[in-house]
N, C-alpha and C. Protein backbone atom coordinates (compact mmCIF):
# COMPACT_ATOMS: atom_id res chain seq x y z
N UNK A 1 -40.60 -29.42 -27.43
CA UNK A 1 -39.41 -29.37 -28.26
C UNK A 1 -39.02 -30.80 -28.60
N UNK A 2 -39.00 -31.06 -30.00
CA UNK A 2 -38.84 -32.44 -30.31
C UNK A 2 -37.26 -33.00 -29.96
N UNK A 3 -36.28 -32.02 -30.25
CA UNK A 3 -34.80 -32.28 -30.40
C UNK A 3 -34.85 -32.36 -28.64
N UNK A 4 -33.70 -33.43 -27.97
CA UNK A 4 -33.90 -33.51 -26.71
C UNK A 4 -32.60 -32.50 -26.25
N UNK A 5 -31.59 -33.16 -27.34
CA UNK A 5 -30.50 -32.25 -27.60
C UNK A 5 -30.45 -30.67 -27.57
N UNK A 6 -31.39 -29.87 -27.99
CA UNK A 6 -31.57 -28.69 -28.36
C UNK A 6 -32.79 -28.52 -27.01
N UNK A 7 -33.20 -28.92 -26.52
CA UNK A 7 -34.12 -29.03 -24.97
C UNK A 7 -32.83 -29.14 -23.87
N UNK A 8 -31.63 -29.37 -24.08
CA UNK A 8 -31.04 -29.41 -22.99
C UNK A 8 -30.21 -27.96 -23.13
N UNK A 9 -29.72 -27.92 -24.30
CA UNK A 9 -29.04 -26.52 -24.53
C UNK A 9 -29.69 -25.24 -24.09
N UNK A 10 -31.25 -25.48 -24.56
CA UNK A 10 -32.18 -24.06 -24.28
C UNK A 10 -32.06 -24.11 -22.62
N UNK A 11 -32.42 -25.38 -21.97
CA UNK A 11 -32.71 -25.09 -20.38
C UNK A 11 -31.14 -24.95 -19.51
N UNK A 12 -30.46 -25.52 -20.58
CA UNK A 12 -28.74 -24.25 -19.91
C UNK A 12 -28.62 -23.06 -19.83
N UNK A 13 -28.83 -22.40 -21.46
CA UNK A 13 -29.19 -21.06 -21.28
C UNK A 13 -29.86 -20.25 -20.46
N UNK A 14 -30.92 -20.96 -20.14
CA UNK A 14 -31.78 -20.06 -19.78
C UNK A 14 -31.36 -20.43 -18.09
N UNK A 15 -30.74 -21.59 -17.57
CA UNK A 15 -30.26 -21.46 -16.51
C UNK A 15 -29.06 -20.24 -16.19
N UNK A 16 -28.13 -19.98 -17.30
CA UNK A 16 -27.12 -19.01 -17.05
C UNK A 16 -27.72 -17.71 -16.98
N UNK A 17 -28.68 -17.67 -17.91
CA UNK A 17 -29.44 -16.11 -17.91
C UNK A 17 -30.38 -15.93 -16.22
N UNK A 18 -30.65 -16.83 -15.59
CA UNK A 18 -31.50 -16.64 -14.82
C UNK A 18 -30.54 -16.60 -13.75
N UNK A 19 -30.03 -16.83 -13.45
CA UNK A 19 -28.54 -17.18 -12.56
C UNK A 19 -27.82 -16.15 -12.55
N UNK A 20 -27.79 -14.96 -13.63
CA UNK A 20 -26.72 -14.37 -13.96
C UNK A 20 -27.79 -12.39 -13.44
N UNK A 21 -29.12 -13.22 -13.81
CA UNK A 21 -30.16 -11.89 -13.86
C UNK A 21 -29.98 -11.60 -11.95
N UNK A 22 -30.54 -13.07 -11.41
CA UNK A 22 -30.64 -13.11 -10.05
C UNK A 22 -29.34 -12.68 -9.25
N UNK A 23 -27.70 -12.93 -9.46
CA UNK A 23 -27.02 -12.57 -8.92
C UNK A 23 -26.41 -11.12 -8.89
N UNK A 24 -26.76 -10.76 -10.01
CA UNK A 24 -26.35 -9.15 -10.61
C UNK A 24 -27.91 -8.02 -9.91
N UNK A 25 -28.79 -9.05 -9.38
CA UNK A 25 -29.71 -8.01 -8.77
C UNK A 25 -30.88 -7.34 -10.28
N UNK A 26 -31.06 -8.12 -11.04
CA UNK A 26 -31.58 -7.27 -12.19
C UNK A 26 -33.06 -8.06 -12.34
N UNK A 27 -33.18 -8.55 -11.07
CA UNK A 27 -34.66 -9.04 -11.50
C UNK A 27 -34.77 -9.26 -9.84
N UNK A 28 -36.38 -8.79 -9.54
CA UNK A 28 -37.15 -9.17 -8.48
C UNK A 28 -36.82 -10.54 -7.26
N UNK A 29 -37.69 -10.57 -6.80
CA UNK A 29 -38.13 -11.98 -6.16
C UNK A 29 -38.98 -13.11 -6.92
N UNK A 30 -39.54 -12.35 -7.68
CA UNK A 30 -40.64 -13.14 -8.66
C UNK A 30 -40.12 -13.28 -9.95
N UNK A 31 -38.10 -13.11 -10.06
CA UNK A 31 -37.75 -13.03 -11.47
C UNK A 31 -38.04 -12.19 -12.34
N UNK A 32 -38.66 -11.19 -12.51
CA UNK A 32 -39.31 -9.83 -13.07
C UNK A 32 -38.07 -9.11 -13.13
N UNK A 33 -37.92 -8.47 -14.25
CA UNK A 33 -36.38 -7.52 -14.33
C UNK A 33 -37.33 -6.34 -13.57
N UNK A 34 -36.17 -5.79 -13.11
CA UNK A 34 -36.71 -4.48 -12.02
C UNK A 34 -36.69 -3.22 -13.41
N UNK A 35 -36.19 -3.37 -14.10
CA UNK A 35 -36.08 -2.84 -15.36
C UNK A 35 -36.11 -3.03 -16.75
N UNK A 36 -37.32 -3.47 -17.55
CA UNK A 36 -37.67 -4.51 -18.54
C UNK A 36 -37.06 -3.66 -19.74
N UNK A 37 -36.49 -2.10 -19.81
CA UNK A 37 -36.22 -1.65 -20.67
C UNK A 37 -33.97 -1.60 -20.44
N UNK A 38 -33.69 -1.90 -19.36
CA UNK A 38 -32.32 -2.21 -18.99
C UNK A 38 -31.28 -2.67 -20.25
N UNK A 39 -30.47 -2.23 -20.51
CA UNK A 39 -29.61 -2.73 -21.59
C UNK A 39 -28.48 -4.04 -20.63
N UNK A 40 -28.72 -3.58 -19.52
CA UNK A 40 -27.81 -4.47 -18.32
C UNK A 40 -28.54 -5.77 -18.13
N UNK A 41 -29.49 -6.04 -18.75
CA UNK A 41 -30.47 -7.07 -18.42
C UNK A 41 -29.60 -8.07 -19.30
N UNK A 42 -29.69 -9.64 -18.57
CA UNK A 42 -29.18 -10.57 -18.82
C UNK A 42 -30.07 -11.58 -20.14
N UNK A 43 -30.49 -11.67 -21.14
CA UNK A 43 -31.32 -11.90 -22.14
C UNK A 43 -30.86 -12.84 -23.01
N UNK A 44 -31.71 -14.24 -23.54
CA UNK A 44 -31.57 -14.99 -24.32
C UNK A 44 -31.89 -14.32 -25.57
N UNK A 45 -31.62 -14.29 -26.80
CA UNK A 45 -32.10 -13.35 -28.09
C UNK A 45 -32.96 -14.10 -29.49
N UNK A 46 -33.83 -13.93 -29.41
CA UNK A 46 -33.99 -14.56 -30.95
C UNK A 46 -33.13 -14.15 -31.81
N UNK A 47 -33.17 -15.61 -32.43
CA UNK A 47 -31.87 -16.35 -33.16
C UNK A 47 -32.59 -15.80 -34.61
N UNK A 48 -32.21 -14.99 -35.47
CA UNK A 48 -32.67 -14.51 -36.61
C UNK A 48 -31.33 -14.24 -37.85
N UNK A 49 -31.84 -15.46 -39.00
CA UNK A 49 -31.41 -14.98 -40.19
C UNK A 49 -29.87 -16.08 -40.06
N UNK A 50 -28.93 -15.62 -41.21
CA UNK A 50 -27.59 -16.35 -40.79
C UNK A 50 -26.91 -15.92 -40.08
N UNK A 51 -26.68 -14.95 -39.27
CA UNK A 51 -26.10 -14.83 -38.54
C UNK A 51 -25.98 -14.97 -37.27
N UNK A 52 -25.45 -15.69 -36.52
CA UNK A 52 -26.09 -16.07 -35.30
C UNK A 52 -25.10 -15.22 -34.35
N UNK A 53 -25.64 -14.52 -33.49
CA UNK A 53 -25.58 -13.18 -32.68
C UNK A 53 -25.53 -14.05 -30.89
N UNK A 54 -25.32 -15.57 -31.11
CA UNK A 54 -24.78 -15.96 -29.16
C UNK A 54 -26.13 -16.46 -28.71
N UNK A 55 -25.79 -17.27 -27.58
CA UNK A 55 -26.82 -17.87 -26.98
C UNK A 55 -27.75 -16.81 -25.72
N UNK A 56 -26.47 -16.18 -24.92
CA UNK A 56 -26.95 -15.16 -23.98
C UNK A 56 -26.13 -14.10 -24.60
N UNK A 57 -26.53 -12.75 -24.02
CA UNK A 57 -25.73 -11.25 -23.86
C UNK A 57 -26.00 -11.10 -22.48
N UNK A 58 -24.89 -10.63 -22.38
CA UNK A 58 -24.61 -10.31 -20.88
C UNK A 58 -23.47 -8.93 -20.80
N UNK A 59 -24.06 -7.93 -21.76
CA UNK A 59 -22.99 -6.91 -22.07
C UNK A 59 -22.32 -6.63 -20.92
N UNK A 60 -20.90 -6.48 -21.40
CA UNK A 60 -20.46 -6.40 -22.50
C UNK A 60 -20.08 -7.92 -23.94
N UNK A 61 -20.68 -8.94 -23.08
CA UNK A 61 -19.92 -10.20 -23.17
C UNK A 61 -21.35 -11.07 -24.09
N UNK A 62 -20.91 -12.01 -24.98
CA UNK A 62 -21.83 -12.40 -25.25
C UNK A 62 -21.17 -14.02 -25.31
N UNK A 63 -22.17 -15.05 -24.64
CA UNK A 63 -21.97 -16.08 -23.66
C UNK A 63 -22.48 -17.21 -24.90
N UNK A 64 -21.35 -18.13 -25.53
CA UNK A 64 -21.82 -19.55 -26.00
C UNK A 64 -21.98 -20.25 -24.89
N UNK A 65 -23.22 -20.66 -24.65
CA UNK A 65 -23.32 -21.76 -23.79
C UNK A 65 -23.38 -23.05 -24.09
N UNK A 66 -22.91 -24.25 -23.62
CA UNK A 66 -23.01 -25.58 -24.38
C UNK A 66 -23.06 -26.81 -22.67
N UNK A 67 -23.72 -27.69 -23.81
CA UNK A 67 -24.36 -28.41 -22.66
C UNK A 67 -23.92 -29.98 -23.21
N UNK A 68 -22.66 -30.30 -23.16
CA UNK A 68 -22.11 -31.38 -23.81
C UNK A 68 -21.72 -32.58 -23.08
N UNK A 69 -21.25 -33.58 -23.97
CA UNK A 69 -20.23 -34.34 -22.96
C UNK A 69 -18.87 -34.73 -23.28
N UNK A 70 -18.27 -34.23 -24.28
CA UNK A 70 -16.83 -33.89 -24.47
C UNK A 70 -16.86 -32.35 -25.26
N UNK A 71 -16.42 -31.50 -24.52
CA UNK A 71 -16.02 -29.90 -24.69
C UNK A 71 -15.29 -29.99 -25.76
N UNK A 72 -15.30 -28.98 -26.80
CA UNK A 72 -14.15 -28.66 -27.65
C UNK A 72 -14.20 -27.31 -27.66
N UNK A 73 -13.33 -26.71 -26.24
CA UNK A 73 -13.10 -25.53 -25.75
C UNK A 73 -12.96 -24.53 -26.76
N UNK A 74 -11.59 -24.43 -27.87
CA UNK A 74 -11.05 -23.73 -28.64
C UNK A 74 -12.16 -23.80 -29.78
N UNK A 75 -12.72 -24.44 -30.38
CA UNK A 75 -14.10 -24.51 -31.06
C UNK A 75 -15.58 -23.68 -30.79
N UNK A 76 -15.62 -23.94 -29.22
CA UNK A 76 -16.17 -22.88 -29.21
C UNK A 76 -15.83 -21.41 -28.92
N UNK A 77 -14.82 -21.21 -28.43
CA UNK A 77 -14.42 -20.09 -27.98
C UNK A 77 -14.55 -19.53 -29.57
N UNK A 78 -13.84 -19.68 -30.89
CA UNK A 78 -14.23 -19.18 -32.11
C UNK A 78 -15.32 -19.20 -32.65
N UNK A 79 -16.11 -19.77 -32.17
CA UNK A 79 -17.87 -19.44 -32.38
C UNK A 79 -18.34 -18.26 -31.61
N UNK A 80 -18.03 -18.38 -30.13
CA UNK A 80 -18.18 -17.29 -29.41
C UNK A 80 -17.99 -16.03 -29.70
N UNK A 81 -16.36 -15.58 -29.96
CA UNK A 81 -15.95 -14.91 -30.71
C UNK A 81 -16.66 -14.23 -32.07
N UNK A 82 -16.87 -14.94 -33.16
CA UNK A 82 -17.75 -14.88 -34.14
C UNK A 82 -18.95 -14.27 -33.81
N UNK A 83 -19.58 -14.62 -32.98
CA UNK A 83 -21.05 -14.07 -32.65
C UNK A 83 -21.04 -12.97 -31.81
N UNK A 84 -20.27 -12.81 -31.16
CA UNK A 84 -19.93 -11.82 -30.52
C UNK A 84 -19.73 -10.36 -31.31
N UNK A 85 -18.90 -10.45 -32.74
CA UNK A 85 -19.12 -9.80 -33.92
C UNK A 85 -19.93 -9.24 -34.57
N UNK A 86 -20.84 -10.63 -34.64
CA UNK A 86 -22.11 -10.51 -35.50
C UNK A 86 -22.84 -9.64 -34.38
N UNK A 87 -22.79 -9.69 -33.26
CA UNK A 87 -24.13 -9.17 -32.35
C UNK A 87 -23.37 -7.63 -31.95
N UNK A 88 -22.25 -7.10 -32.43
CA UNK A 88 -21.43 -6.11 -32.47
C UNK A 88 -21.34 -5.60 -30.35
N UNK A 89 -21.06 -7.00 -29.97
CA UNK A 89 -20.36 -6.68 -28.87
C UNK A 89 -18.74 -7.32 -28.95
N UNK A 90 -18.53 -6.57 -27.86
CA UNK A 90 -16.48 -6.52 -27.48
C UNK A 90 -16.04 -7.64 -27.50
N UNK A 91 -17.09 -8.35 -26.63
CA UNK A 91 -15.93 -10.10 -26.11
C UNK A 91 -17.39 -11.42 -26.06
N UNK A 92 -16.22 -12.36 -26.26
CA UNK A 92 -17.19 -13.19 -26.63
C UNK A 92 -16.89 -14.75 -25.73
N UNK A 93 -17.63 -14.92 -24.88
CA UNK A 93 -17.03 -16.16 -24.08
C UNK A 93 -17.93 -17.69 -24.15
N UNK A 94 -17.14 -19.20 -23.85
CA UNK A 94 -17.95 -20.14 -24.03
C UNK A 94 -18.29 -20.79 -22.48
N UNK A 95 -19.76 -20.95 -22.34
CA UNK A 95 -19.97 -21.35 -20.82
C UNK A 95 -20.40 -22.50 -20.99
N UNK A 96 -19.93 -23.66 -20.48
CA UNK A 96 -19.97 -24.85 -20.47
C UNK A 96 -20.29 -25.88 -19.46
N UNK A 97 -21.80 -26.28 -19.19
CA UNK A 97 -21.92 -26.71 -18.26
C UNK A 97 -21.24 -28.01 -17.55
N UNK A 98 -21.01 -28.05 -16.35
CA UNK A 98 -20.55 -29.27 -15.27
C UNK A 98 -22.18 -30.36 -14.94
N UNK A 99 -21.34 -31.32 -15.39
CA UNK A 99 -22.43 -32.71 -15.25
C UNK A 99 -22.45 -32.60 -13.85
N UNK A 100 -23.68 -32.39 -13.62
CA UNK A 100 -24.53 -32.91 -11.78
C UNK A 100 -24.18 -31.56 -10.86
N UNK A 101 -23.80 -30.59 -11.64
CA UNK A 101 -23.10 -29.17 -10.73
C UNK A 101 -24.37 -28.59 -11.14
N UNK A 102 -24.47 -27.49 -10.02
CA UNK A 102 -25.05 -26.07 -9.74
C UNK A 102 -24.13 -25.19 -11.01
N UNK A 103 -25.61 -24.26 -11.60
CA UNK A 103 -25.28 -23.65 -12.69
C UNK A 103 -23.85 -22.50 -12.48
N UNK A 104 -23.97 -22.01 -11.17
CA UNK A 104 -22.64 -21.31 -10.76
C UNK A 104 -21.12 -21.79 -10.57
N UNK A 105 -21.65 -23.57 -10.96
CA UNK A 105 -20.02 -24.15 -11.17
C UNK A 105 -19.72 -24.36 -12.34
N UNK A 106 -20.51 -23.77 -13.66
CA UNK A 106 -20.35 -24.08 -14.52
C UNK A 106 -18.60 -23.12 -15.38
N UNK A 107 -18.29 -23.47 -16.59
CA UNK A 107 -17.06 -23.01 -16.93
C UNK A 107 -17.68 -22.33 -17.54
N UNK A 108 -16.34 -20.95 -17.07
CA UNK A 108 -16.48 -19.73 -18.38
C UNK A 108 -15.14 -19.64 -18.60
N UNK A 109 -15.17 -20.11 -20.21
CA UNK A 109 -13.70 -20.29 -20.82
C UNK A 109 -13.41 -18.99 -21.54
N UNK A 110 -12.23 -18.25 -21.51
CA UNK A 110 -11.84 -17.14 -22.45
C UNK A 110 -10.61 -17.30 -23.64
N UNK A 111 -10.67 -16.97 -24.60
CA UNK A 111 -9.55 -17.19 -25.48
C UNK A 111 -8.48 -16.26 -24.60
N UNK A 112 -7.18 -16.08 -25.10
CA UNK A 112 -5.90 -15.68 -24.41
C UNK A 112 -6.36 -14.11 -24.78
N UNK A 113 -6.51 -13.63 -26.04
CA UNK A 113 -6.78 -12.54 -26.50
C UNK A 113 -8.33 -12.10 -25.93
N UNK A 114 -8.96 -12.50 -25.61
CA UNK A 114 -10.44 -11.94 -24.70
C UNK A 114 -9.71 -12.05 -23.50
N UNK A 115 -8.86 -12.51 -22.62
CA UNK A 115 -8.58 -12.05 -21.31
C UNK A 115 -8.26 -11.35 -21.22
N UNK A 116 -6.75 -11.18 -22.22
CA UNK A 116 -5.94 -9.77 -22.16
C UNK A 116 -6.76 -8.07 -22.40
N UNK A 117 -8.06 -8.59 -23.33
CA UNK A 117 -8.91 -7.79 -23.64
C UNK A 117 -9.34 -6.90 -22.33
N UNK A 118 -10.29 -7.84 -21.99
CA UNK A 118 -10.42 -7.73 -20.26
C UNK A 118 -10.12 -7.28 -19.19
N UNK A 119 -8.81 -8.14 -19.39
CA UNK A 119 -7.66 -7.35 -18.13
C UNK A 119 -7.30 -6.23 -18.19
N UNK A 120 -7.33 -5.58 -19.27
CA UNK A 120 -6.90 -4.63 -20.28
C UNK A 120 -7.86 -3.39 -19.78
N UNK A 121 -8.82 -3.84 -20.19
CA UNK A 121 -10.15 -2.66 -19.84
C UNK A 121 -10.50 -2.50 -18.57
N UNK A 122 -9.60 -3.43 -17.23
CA UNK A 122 -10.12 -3.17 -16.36
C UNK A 122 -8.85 -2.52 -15.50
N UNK A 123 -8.08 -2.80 -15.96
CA UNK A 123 -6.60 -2.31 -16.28
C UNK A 123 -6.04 -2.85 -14.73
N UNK A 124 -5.87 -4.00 -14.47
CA UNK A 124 -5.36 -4.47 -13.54
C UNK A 124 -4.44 -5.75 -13.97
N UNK A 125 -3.47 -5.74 -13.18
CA UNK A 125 -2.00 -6.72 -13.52
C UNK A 125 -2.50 -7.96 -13.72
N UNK A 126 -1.81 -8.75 -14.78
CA UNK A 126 -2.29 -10.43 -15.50
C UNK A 126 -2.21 -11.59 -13.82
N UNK A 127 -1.29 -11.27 -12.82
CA UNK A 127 -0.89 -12.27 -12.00
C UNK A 127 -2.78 -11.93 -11.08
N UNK A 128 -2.48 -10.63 -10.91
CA UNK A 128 -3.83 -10.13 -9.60
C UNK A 128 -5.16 -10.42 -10.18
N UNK A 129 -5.68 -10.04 -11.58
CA UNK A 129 -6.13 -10.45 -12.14
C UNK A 129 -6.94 -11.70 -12.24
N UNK A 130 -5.85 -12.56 -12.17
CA UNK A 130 -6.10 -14.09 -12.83
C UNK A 130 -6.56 -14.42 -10.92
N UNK A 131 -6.08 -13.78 -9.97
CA UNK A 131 -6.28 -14.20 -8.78
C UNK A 131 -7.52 -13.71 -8.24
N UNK A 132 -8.01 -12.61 -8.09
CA UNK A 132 -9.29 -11.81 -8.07
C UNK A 132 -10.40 -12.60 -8.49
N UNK A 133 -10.65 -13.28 -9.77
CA UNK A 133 -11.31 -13.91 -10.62
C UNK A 133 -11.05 -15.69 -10.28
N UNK A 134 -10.03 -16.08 -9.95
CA UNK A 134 -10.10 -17.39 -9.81
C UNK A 134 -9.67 -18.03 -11.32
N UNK A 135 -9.11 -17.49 -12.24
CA UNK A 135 -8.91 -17.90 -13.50
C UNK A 135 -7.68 -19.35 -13.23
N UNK A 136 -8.08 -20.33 -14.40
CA UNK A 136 -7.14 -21.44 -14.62
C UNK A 136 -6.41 -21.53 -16.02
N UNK A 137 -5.46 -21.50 -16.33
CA UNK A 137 -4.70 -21.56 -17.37
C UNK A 137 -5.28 -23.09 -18.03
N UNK A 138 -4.83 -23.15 -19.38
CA UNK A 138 -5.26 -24.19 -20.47
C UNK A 138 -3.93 -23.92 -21.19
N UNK A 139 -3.06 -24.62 -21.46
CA UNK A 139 -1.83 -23.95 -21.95
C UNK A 139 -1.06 -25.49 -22.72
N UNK A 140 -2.07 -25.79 -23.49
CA UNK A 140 -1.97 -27.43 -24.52
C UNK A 140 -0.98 -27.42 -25.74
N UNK A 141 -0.15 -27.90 -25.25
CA UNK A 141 0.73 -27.77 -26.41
C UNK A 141 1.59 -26.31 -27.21
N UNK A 142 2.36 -26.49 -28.13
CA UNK A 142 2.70 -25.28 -28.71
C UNK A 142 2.03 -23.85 -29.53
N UNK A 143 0.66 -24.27 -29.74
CA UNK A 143 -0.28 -23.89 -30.75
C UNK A 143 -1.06 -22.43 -29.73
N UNK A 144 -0.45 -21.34 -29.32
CA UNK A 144 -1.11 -20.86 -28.44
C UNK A 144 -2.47 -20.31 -28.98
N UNK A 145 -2.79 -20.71 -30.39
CA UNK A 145 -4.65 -20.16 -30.46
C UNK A 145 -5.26 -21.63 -29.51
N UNK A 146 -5.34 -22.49 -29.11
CA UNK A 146 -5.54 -23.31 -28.61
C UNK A 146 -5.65 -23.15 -26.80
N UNK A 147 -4.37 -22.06 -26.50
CA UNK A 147 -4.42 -21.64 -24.98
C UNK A 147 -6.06 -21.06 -24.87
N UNK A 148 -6.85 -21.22 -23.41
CA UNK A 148 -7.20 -20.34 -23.12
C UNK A 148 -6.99 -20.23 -21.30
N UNK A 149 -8.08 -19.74 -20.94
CA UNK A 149 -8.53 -19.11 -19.31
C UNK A 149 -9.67 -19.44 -18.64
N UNK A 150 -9.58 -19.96 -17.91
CA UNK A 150 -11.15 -20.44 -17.37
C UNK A 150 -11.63 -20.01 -15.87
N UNK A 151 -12.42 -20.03 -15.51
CA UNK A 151 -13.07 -19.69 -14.52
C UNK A 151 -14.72 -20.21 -13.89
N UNK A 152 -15.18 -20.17 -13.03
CA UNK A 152 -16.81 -20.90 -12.59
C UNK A 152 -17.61 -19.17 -13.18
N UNK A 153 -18.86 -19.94 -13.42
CA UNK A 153 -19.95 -19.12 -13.62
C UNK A 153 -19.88 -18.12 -12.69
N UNK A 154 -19.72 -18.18 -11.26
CA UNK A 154 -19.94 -17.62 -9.80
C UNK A 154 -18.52 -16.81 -10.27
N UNK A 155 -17.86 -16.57 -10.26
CA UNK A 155 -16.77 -15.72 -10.48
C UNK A 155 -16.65 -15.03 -11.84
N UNK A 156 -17.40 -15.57 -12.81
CA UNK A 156 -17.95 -15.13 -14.03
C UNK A 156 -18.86 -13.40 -13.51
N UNK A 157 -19.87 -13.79 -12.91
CA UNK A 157 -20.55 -12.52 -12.08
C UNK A 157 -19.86 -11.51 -12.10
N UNK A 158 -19.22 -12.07 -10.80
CA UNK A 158 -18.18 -10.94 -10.10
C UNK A 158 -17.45 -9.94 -11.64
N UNK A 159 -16.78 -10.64 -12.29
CA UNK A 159 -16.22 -10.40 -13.67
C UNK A 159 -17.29 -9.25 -14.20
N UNK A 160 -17.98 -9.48 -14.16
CA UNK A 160 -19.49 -8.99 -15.38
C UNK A 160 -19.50 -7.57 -14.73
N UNK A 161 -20.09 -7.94 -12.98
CA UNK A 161 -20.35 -6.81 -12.21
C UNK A 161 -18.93 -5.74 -12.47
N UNK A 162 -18.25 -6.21 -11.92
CA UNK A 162 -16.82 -5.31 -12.04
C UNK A 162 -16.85 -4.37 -13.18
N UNK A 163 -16.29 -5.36 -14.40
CA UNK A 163 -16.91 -5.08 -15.90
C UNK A 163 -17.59 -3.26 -15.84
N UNK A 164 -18.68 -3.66 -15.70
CA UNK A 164 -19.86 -3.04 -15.88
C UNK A 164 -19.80 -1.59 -14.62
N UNK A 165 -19.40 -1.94 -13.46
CA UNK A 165 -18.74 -1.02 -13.02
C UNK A 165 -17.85 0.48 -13.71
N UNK A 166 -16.85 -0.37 -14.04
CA UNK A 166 -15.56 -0.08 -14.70
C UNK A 166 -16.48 0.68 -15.87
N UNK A 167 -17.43 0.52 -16.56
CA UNK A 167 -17.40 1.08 -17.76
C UNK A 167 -18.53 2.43 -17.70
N UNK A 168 -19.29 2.00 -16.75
CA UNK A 168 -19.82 3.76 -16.10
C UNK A 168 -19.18 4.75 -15.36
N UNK A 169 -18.05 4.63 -15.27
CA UNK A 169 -17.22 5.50 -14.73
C UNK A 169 -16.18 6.47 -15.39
């Protein structure tokens, strides 16, 4: 890969997808999905056409990942969002890696309206919620499209698993 830039982004991704396959139990010892036909499977997607459909899916959620060195949280969270659309899933989140951290300390940021989404569907109170999950408020100024919610990759999981729980039942 010539771009070094676009070599660091792919081996994020594919760190969150592998991270995310291994903790949710959806792949072997040898990394092998135990189920190659799984819709629960954690998957990077070819990127096809203009519309760009997210870096990972991790249904219900589809994951901007970015591998930067100054974040512009609310920027991506509306990309996220956007693709999340295009790839006609519910919610759309930006995961943002930590310089010199383990991929499970990485940030998973939510807009105010994807938490409530969330919280919503899992139908448990905003205070217990935000505590269960480990969530951190972002609350910059007056402009609340600008608020969001954050949380580590590793509590991201838990989120997903729950999630996913919650929606076979």
């Amino acid at each position: 890969m010539a771009n070094p830039n676009k070599a660091k982004g792919t081996m994020w991704e594919s760190a969150v997808r592998d991270y995310l396959n291994t903790t949710l139990g959806l792949v072997d010892e040898a990394g092998t999905f135990r189920d190659v036909f799984s819709a629960l499977n954690v998957r990077r997607p070819a990127q096809e056409g203009a519309a760009d459909v997210g870096d990972v899916h991790a249904a219900p959620f589809i994951l901007e990942c970015k591998n930067v060195k100054s974040p512009a949280v609310p920027t991506f969270l509306r990309q996220a969002n956007l693709e999340a659309r295009n790839a006609g899933y519910p919610y759309g989140v930006a995961v943002v890696k930590v310089p010199r951290a383990n991929v499970r300390k990485g940030r998973v940021h939510y807009s105010v309206n994807t938490w409530t989404r969330v919280r919503g569907e899992l139908g448990v109170p905003a205070r217990k919620f935000a505590e269960r999950y480990a969530f951190a408020p972002s609350t910059r100024g007056l402009d609340t499209g600008k608020w969001y919610l954050t949380h580590d990759v590793e509590d991201f999981a838990l989120l997903l698993r729950d999630m996913r729980r919650n929606l076979r039942t």
